[in-house]
C-alpha atoms as a PDB file:
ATOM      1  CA  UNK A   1       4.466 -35.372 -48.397  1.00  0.00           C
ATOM      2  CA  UNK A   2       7.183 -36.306 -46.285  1.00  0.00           C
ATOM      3  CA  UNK A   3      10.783 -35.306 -47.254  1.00  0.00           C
ATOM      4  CA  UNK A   4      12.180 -39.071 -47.232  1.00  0.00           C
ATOM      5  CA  UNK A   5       9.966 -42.102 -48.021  1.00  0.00           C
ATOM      6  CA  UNK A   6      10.099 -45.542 -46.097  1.00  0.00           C
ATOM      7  CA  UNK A   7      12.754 -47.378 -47.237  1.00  0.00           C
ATOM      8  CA  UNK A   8      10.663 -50.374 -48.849  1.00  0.00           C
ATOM      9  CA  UNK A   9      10.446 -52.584 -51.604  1.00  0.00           C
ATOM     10  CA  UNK A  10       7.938 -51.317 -54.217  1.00  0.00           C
ATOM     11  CA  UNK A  11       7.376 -53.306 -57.650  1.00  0.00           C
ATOM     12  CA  UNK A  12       4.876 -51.739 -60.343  1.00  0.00           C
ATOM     13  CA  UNK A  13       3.097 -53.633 -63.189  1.00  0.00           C
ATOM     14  CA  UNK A  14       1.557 -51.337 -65.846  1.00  0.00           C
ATOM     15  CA  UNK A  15       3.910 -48.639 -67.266  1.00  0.00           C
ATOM     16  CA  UNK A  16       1.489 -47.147 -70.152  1.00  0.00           C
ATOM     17  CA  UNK A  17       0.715 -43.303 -70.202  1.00  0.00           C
ATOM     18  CA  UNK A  18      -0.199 -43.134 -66.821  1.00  0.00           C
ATOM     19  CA  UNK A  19       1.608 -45.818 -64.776  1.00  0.00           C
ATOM     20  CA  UNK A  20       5.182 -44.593 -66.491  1.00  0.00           C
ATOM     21  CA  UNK A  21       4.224 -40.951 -65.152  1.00  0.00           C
ATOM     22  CA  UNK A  22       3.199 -42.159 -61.426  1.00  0.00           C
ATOM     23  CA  UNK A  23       6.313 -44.735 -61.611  1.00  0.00           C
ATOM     24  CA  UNK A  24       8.587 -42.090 -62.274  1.00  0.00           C
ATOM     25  CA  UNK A  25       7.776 -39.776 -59.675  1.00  0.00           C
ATOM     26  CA  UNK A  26       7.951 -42.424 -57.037  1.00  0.00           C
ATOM     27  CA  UNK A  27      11.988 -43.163 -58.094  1.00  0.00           C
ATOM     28  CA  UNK A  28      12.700 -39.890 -58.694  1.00  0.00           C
ATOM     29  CA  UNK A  29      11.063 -39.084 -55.030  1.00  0.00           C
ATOM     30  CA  UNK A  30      14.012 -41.667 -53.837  1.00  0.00           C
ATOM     31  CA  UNK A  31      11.786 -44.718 -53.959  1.00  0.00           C
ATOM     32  CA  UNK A  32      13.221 -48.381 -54.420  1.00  0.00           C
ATOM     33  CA  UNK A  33      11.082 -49.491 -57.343  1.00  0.00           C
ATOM     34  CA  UNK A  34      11.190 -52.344 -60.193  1.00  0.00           C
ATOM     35  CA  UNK A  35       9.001 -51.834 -62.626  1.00  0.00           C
ATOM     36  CA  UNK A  36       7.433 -54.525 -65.649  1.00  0.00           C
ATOM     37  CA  UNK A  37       5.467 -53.506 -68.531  1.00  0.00           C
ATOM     38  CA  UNK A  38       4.272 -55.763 -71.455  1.00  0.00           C
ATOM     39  CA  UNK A  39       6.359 -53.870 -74.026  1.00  0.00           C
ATOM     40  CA  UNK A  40       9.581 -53.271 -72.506  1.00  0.00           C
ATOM     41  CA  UNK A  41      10.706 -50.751 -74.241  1.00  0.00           C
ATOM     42  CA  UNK A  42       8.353 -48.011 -73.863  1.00  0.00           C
ATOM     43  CA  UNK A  43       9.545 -48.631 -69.794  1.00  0.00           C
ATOM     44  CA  UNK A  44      13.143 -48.160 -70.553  1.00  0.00           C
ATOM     45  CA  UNK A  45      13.456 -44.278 -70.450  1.00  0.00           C
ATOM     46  CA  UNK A  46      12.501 -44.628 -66.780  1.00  0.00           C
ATOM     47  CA  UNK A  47      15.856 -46.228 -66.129  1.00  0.00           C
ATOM     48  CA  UNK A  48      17.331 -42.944 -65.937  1.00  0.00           C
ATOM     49  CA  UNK A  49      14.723 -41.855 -63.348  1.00  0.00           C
ATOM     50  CA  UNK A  50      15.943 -45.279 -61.228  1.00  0.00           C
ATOM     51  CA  UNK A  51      13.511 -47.293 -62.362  1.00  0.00           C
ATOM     52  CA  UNK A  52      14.579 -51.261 -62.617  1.00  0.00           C
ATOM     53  CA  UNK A  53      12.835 -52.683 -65.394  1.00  0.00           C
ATOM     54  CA  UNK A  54      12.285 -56.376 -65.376  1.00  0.00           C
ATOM     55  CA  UNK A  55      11.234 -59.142 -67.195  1.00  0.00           C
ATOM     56  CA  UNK A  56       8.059 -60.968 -65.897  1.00  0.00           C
ATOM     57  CA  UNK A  57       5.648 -59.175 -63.600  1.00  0.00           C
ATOM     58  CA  UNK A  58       6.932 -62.708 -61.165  1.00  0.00           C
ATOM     59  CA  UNK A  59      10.364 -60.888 -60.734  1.00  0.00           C
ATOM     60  CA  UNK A  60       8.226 -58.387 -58.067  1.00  0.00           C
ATOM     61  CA  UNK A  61       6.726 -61.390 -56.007  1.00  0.00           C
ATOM     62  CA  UNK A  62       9.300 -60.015 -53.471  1.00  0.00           C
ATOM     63  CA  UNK A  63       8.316 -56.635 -52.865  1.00  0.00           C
ATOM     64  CA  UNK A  64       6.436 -55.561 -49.783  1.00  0.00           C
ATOM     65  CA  UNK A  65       4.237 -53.650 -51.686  1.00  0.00           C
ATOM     66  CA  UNK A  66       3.315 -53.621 -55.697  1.00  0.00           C
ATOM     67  CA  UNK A  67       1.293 -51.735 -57.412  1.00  0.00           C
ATOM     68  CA  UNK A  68      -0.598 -52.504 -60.725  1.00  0.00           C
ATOM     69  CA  UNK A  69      -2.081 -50.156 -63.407  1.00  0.00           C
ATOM     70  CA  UNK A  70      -3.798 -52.134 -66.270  1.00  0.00           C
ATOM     71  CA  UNK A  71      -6.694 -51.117 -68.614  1.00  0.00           C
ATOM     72  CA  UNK A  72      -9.044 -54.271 -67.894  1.00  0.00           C
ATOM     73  CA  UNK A  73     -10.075 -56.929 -65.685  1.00  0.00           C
ATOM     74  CA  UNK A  74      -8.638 -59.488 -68.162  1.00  0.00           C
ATOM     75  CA  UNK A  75      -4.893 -57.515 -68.230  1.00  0.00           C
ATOM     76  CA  UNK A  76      -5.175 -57.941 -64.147  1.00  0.00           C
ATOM     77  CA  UNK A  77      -5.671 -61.616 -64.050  1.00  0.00           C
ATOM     78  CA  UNK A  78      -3.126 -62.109 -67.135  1.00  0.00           C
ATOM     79  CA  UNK A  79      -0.371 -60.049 -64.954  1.00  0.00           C
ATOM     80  CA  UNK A  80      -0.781 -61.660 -61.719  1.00  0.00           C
ATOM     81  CA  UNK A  81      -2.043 -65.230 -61.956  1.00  0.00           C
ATOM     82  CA  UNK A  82      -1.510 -65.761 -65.455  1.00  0.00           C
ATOM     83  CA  UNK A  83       1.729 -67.306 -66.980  1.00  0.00           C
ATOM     84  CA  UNK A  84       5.016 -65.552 -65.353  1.00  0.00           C
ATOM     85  CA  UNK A  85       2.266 -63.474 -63.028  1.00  0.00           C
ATOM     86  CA  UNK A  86       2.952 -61.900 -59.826  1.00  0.00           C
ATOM     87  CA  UNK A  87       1.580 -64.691 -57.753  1.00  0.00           C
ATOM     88  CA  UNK A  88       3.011 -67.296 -60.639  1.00  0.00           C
ATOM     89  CA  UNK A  89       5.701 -68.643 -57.861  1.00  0.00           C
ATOM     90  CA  UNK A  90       3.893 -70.536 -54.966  1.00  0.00           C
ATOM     91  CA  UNK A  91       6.480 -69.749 -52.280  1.00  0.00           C
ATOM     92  CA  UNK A  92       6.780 -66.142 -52.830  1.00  0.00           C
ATOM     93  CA  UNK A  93       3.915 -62.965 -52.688  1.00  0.00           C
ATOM     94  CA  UNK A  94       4.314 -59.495 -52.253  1.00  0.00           C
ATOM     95  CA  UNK A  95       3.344 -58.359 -48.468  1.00  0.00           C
ATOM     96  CA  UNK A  96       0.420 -55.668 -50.259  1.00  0.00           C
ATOM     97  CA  UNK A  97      -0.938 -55.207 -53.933  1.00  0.00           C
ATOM     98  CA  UNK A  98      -2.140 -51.727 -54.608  1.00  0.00           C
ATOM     99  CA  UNK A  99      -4.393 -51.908 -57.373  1.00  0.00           C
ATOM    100  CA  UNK A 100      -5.122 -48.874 -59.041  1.00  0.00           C
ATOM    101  CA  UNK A 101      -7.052 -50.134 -62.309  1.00  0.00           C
ATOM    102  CA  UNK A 102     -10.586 -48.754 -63.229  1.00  0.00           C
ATOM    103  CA  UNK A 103     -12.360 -52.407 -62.933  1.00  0.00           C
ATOM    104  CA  UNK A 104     -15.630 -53.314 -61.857  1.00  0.00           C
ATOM    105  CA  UNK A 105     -16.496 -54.103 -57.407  1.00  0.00           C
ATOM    106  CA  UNK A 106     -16.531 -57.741 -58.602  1.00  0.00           C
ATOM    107  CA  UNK A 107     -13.904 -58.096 -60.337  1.00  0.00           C
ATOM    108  CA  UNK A 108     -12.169 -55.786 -57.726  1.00  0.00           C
ATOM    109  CA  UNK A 109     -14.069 -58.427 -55.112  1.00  0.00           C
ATOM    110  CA  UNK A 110     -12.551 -61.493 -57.022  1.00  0.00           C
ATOM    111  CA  UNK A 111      -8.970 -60.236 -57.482  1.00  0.00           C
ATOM    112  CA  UNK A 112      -8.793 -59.307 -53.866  1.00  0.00           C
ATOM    113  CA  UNK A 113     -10.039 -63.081 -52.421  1.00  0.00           C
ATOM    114  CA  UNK A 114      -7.635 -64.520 -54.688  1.00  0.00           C
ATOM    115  CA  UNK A 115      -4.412 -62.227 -53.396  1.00  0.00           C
ATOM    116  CA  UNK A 116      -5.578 -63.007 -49.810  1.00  0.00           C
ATOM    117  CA  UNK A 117      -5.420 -66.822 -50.428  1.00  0.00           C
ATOM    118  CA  UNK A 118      -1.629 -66.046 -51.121  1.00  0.00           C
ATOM    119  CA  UNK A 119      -1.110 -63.845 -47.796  1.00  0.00           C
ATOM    120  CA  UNK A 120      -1.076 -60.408 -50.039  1.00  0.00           C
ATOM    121  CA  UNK A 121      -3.562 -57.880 -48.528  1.00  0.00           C
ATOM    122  CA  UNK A 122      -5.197 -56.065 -51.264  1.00  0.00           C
ATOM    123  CA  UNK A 123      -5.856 -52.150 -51.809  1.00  0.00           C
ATOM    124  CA  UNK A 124      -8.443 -50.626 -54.251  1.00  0.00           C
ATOM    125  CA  UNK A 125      -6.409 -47.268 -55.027  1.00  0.00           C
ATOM    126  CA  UNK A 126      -8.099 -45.493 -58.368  1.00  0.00           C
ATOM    127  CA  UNK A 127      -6.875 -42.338 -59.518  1.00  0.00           C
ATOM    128  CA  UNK A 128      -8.662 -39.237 -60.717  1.00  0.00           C
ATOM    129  CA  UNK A 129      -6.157 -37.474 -63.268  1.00  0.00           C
ATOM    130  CA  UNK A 130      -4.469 -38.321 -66.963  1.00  0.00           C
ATOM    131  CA  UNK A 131      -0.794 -38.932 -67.515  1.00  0.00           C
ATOM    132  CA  UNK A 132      -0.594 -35.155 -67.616  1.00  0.00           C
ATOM    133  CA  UNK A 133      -1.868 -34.481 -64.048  1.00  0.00           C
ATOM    134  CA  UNK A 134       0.302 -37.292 -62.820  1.00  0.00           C
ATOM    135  CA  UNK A 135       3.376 -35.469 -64.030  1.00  0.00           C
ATOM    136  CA  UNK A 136       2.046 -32.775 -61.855  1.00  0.00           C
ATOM    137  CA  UNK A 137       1.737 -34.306 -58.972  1.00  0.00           C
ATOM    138  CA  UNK A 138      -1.629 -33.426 -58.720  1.00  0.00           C
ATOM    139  CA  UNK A 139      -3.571 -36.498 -58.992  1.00  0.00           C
ATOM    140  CA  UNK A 140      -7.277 -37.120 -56.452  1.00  0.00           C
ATOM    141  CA  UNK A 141      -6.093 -40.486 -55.039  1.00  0.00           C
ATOM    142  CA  UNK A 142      -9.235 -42.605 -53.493  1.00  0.00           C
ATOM    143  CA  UNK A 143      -8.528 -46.190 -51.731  1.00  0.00           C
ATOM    144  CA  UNK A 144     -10.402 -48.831 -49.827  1.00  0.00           C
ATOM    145  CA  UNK A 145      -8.746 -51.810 -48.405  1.00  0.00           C
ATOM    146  CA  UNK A 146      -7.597 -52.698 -45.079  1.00  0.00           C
ATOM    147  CA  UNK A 147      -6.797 -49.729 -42.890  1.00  0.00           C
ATOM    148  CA  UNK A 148      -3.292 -51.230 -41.473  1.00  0.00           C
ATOM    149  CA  UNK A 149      -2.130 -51.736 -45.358  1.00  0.00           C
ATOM    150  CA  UNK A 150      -3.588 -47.906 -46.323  1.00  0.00           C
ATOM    151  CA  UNK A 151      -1.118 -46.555 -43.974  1.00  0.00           C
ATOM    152  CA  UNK A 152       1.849 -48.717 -44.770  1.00  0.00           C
ATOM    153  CA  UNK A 153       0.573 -47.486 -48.584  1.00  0.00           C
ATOM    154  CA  UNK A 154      -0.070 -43.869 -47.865  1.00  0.00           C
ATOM    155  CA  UNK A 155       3.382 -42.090 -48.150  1.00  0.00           C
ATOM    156  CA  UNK A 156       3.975 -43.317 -51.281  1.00  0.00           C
ATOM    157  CA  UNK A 157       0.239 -42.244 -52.624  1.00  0.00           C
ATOM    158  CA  UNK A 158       1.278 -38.719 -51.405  1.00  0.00           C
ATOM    159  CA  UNK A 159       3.564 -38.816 -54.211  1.00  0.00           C
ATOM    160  CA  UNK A 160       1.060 -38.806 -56.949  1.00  0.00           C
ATOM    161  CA  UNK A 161      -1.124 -36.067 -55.438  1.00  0.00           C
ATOM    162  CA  UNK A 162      -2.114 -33.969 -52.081  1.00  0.00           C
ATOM    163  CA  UNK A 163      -5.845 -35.686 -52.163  1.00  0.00           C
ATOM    164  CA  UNK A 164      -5.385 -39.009 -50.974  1.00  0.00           C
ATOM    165  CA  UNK A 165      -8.862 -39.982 -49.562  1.00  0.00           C
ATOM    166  CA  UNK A 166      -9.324 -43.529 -47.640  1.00  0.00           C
ATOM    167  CA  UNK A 167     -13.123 -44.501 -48.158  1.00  0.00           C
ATOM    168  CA  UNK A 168     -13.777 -47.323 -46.235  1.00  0.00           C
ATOM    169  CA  UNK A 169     -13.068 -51.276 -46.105  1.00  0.00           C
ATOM    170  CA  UNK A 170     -13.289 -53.781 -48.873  1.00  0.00           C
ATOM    171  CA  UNK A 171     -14.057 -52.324 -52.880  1.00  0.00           C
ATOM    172  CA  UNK A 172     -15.992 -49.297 -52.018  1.00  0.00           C
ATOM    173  CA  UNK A 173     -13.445 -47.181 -53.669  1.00  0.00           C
ATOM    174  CA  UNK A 174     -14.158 -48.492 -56.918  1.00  0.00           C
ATOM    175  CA  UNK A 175     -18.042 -47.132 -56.926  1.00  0.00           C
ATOM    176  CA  UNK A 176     -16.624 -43.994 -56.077  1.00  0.00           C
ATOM    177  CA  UNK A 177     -13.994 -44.282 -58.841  1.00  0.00           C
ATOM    178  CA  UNK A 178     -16.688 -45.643 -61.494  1.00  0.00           C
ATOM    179  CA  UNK A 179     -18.972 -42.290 -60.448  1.00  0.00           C
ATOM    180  CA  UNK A 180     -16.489 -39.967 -60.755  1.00  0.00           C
ATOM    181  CA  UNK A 181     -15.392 -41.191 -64.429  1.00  0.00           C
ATOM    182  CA  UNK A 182     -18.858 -41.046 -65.118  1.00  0.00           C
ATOM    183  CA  UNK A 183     -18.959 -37.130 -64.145  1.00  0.00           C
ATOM    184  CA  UNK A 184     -15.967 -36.633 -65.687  1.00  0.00           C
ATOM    185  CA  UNK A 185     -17.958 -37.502 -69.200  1.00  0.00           C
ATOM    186  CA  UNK A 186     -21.113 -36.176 -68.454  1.00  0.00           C
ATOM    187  CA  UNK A 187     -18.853 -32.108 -66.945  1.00  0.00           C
ATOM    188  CA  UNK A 188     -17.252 -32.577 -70.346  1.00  0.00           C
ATOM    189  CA  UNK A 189     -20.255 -33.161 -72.262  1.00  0.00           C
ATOM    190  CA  UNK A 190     -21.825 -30.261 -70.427  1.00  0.00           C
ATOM    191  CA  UNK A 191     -18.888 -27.861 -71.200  1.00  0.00           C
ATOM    192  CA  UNK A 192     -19.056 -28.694 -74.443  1.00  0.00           C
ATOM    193  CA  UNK A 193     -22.603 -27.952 -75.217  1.00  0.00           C
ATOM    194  CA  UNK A 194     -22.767 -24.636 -73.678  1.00  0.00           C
ATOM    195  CA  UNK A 195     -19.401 -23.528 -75.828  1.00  0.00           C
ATOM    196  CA  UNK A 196     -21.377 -24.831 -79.008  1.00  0.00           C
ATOM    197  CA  UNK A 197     -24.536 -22.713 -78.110  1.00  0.00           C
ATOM    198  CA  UNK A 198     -22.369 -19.654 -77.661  1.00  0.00           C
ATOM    199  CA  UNK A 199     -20.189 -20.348 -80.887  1.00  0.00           C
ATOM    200  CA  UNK A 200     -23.438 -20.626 -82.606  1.00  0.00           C
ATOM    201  CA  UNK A 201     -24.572 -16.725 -81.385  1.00  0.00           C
ATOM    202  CA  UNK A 202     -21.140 -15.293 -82.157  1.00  0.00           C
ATOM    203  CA  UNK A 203     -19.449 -15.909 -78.929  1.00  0.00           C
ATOM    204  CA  UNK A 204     -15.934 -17.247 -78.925  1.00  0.00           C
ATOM    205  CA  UNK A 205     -15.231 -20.707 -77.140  1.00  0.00           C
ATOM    206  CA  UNK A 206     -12.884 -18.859 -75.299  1.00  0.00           C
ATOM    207  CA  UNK A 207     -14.397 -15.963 -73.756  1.00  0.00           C
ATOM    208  CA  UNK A 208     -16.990 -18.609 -72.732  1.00  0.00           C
ATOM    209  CA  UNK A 209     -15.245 -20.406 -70.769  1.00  0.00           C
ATOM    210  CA  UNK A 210     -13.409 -17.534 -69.353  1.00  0.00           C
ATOM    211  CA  UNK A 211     -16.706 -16.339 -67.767  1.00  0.00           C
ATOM    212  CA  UNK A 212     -17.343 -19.961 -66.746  1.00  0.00           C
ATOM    213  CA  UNK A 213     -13.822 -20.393 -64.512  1.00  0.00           C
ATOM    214  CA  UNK A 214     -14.105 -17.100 -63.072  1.00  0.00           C
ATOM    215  CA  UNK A 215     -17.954 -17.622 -62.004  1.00  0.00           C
ATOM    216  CA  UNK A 216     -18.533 -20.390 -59.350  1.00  0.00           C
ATOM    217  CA  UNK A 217     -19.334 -22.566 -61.876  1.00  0.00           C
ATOM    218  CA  UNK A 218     -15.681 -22.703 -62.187  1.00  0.00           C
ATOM    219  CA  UNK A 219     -13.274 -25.303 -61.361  1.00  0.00           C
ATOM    220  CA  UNK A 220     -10.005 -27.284 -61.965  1.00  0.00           C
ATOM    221  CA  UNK A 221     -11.645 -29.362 -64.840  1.00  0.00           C
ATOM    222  CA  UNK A 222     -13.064 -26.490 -66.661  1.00  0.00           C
ATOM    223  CA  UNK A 223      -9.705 -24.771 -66.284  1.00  0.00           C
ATOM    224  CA  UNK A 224      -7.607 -27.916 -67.402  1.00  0.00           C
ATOM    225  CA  UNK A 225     -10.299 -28.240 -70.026  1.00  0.00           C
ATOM    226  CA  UNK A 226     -10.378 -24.794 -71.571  1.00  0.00           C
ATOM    227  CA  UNK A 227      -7.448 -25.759 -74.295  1.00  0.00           C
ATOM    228  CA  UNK A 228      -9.089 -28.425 -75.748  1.00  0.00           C
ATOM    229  CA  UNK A 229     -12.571 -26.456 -76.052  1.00  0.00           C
ATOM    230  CA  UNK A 230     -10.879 -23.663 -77.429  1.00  0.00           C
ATOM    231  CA  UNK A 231      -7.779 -24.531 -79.098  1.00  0.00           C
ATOM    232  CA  UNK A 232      -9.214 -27.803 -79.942  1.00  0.00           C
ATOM    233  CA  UNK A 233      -5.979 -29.661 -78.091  1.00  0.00           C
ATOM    234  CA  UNK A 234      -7.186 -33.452 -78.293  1.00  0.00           C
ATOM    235  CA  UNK A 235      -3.816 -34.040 -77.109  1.00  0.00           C
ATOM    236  CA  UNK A 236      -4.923 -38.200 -76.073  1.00  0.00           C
ATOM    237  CA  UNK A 237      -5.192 -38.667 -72.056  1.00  0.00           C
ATOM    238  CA  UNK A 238      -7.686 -41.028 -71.736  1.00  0.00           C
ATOM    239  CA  UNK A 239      -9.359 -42.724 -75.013  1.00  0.00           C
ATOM    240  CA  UNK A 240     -13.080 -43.583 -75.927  1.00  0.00           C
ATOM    241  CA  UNK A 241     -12.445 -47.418 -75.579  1.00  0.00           C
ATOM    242  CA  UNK A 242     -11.412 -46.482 -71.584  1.00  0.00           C
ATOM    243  CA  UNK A 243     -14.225 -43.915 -71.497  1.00  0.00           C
ATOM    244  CA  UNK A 244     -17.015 -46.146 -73.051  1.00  0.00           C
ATOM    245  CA  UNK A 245     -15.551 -48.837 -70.742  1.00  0.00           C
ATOM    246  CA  UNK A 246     -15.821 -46.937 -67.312  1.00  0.00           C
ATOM    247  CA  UNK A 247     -19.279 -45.562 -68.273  1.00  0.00           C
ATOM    248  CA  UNK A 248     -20.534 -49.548 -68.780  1.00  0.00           C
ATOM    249  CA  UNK A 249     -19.431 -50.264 -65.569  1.00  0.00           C
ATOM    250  CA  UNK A 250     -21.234 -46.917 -64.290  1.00  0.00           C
ATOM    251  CA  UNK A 251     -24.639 -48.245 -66.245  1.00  0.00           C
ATOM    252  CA  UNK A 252     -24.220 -52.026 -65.385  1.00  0.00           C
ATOM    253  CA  UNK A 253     -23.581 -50.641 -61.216  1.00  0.00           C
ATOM    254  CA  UNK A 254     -27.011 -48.358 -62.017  1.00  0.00           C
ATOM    255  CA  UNK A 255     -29.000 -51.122 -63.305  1.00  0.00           C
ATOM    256  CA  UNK A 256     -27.938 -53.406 -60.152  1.00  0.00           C
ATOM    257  CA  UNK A 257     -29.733 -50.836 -58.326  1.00  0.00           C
ATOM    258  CA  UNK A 258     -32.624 -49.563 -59.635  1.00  0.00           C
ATOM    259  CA  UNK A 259     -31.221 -46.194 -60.430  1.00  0.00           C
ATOM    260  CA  UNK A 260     -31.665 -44.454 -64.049  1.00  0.00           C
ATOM    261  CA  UNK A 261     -28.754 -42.892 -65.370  1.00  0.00           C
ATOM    262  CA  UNK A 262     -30.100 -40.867 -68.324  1.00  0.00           C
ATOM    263  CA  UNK A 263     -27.832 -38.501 -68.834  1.00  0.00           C
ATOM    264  CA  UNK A 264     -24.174 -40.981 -68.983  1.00  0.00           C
ATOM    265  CA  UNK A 265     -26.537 -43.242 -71.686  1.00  0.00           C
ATOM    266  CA  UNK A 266     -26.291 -39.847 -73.805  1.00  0.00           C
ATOM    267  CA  UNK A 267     -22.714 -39.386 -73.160  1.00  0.00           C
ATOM    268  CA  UNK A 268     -22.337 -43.552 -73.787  1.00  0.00           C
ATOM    269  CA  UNK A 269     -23.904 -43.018 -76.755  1.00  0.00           C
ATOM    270  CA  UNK A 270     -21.588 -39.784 -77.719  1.00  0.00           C
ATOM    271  CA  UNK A 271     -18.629 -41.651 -77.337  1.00  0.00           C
ATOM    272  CA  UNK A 272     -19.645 -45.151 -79.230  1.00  0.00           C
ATOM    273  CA  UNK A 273     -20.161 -42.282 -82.002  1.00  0.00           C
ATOM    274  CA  UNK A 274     -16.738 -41.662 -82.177  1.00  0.00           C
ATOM    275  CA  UNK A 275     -15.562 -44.842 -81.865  1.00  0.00           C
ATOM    276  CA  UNK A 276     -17.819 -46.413 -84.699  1.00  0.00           C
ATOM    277  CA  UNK A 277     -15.935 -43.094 -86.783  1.00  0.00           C
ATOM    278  CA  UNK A 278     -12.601 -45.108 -85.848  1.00  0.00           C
ATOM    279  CA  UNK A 279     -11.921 -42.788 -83.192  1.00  0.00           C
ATOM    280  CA  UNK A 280     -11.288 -45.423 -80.952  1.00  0.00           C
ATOM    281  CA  UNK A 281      -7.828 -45.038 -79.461  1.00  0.00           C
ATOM    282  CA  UNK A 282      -8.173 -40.927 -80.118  1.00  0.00           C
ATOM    283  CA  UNK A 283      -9.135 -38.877 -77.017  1.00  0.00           C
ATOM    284  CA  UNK A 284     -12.688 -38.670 -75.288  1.00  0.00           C
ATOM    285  CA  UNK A 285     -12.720 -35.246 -75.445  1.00  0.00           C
ATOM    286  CA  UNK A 286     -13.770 -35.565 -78.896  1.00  0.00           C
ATOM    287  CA  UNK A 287     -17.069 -35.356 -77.615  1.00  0.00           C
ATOM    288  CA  UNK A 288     -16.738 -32.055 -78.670  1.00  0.00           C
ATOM    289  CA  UNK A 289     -16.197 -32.512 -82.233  1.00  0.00           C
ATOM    290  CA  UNK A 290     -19.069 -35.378 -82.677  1.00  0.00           C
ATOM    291  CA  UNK A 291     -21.374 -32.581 -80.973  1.00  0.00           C
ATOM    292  CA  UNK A 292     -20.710 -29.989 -83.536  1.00  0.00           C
ATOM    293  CA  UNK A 293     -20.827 -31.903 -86.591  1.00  0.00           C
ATOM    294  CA  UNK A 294     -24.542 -32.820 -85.258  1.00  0.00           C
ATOM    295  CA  UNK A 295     -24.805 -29.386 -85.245  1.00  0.00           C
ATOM    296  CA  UNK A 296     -23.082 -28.380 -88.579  1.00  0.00           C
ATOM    297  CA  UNK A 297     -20.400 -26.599 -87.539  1.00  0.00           C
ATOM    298  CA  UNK A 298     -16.745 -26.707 -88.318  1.00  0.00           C
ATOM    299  CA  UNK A 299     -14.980 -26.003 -85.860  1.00  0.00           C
ATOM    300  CA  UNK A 300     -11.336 -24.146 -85.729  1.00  0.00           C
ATOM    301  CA  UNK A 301      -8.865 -23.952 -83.284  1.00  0.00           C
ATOM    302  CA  UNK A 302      -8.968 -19.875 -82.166  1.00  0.00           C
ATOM    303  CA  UNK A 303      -5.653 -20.024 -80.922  1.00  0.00           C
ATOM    304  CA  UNK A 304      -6.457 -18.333 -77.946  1.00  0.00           C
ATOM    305  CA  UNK A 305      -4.120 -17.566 -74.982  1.00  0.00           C
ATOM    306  CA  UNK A 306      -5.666 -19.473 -72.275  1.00  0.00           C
ATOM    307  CA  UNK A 307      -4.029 -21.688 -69.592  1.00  0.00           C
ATOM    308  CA  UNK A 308      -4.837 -25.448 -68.297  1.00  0.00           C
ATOM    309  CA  UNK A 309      -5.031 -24.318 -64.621  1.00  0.00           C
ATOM    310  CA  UNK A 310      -2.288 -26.550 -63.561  1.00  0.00           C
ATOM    311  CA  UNK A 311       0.660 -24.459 -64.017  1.00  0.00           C
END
């Protein structure tokens, strides 16, 4: 990342868990940013960062570039062509929209024609990460979009993590987002079977998955993951309403094409579990807990020692 970031106008629409994490670190990397979120006041602590809160997502038709962080389809079209919206004001759009929602390619498709018909150029720019990785800086950053707008984009993506990966033209990047929150069930799913089995034959969670992250099998996730497996830290990142949403998408893509996803049905499955329990707004990672009471065991934190490989 460079030391000192274009001087440009950046608005951003969406300041929930994640978007008030990414937000921040772009003003408090010297960034000129305004900043809307539907309830105002969970966006006012990032005043102090430099943040400008204002009142309608309309007040950023004027920025040369905006980016937007929603948890549906239906919250993107409500924030930029619904009442107040970005593109609400016919004489004014912002140069670029960076859109870094989890939505579908056609909805992705759809929002992108529409912006175009104003003059905005669109970028699909998904994250890999939780609110906790974007503190860190260390968000995976995938976009798709025209080129010319990724590189007037790219500076400030650098921001939110050193993987910034341009994929192509057009919506690719949301496939590629869509698979990778699929894998992101199905590796946690995975981790915690295996820590189940070994629980079950008198092997702690944790010395588990400290063979696991010091075999190849190893990895960032497993690392980052190794509280919640064995300190039971369900700590809420990303919930089972987003999860079970991003793994439709991943099943509805699948059945476009032909190709069987078995395993993400069982992990769909997992997850509408907990959310018929009225786990709903609680963490995905719960997984792990609906997979041991099939199982009959009660779990308990051991209170181990073990780090979340990001500090």
């Amino acid at each position: 990342m460079s030391s000192e970031l274009p001087k440009l106008r950046l608005g951003w629409i969406g300041l929930g868990r994640m978007g008030h994490a990414m937000a921040g670190r772009l003003a408090r990397a010297g960034a000129d940013i305004r900043g809307y979120n539907r309830t105002r006041a969970k966006a006012e602590s990032l005043v102090a960062d430099g943040v400008k809160v204002v009142d309608r997502p309309a007040d950023l038709a004027d920025c040369d570039i905006v980016f937007t962080m929603v948890s549906t389809a239906g919250d993107l079209k409500a924030v930029t062509f619904g009442e107040g919206g970005l593109f609400s004001d016919p004489k004014c759009a912002p140069k670029i929209l960076a859109e870094l929602s989890t939505v579908s390619p056609e909805d992705s498709a759809e929002m992108r024609s529409l912006a175009a018909a104003r003059g905005t150029q669109m970028l699909a720019v998904p994250v890999s990460g939780n609110d906790v990785v974007a503190r860190a800086g260390r968000l995976s950053v995938i976009a798709s979009g025209p080129r010319a707008a990724f590189d007037t984009v790219e500076p400030y993506l650098q921001v939110f993590g050193p993987s910034v990966t341009y994929v192509g033209e057009g919506d690719v990047g949301r496939i590629v987002k869509i698979c990778h929150n699929l894998y992101l069930g199905i590796a946690f799913t995975g981790l915690s079977e295996v820590a189940l089995l070994a629980e079950s034959h008198g092997v702690p969670r944790h010395l588990l998955l400290e063979v696991l992250n010091k075999s190849v099998l190893g990895s960032t996730f497993s690392r980052y993951k190794t509280p919640v497996i064995a300190n039971l830290d369900y700590t809420v990142t990303f919930t089972n309403t987003l999860m079970k949403k991003d793994l439709e998408l991943g099943l509805k893509a699948a059945r476009e094409t032909g190709v069987p996803l078995p395993t993400t049905e069982v992990v769909r499955d997992i997850v509408q579990a907990n959310i018929d329990g009225g786990r709903a707004e609680q963490d995905y990672t719960l997984i792990l807990d609906e997979l041991a009471k099939r199982a009959g065991m009660a779990l308990k934190s051991e209170n181990a020692a073990v780090g979340d490989g990001l500090s």
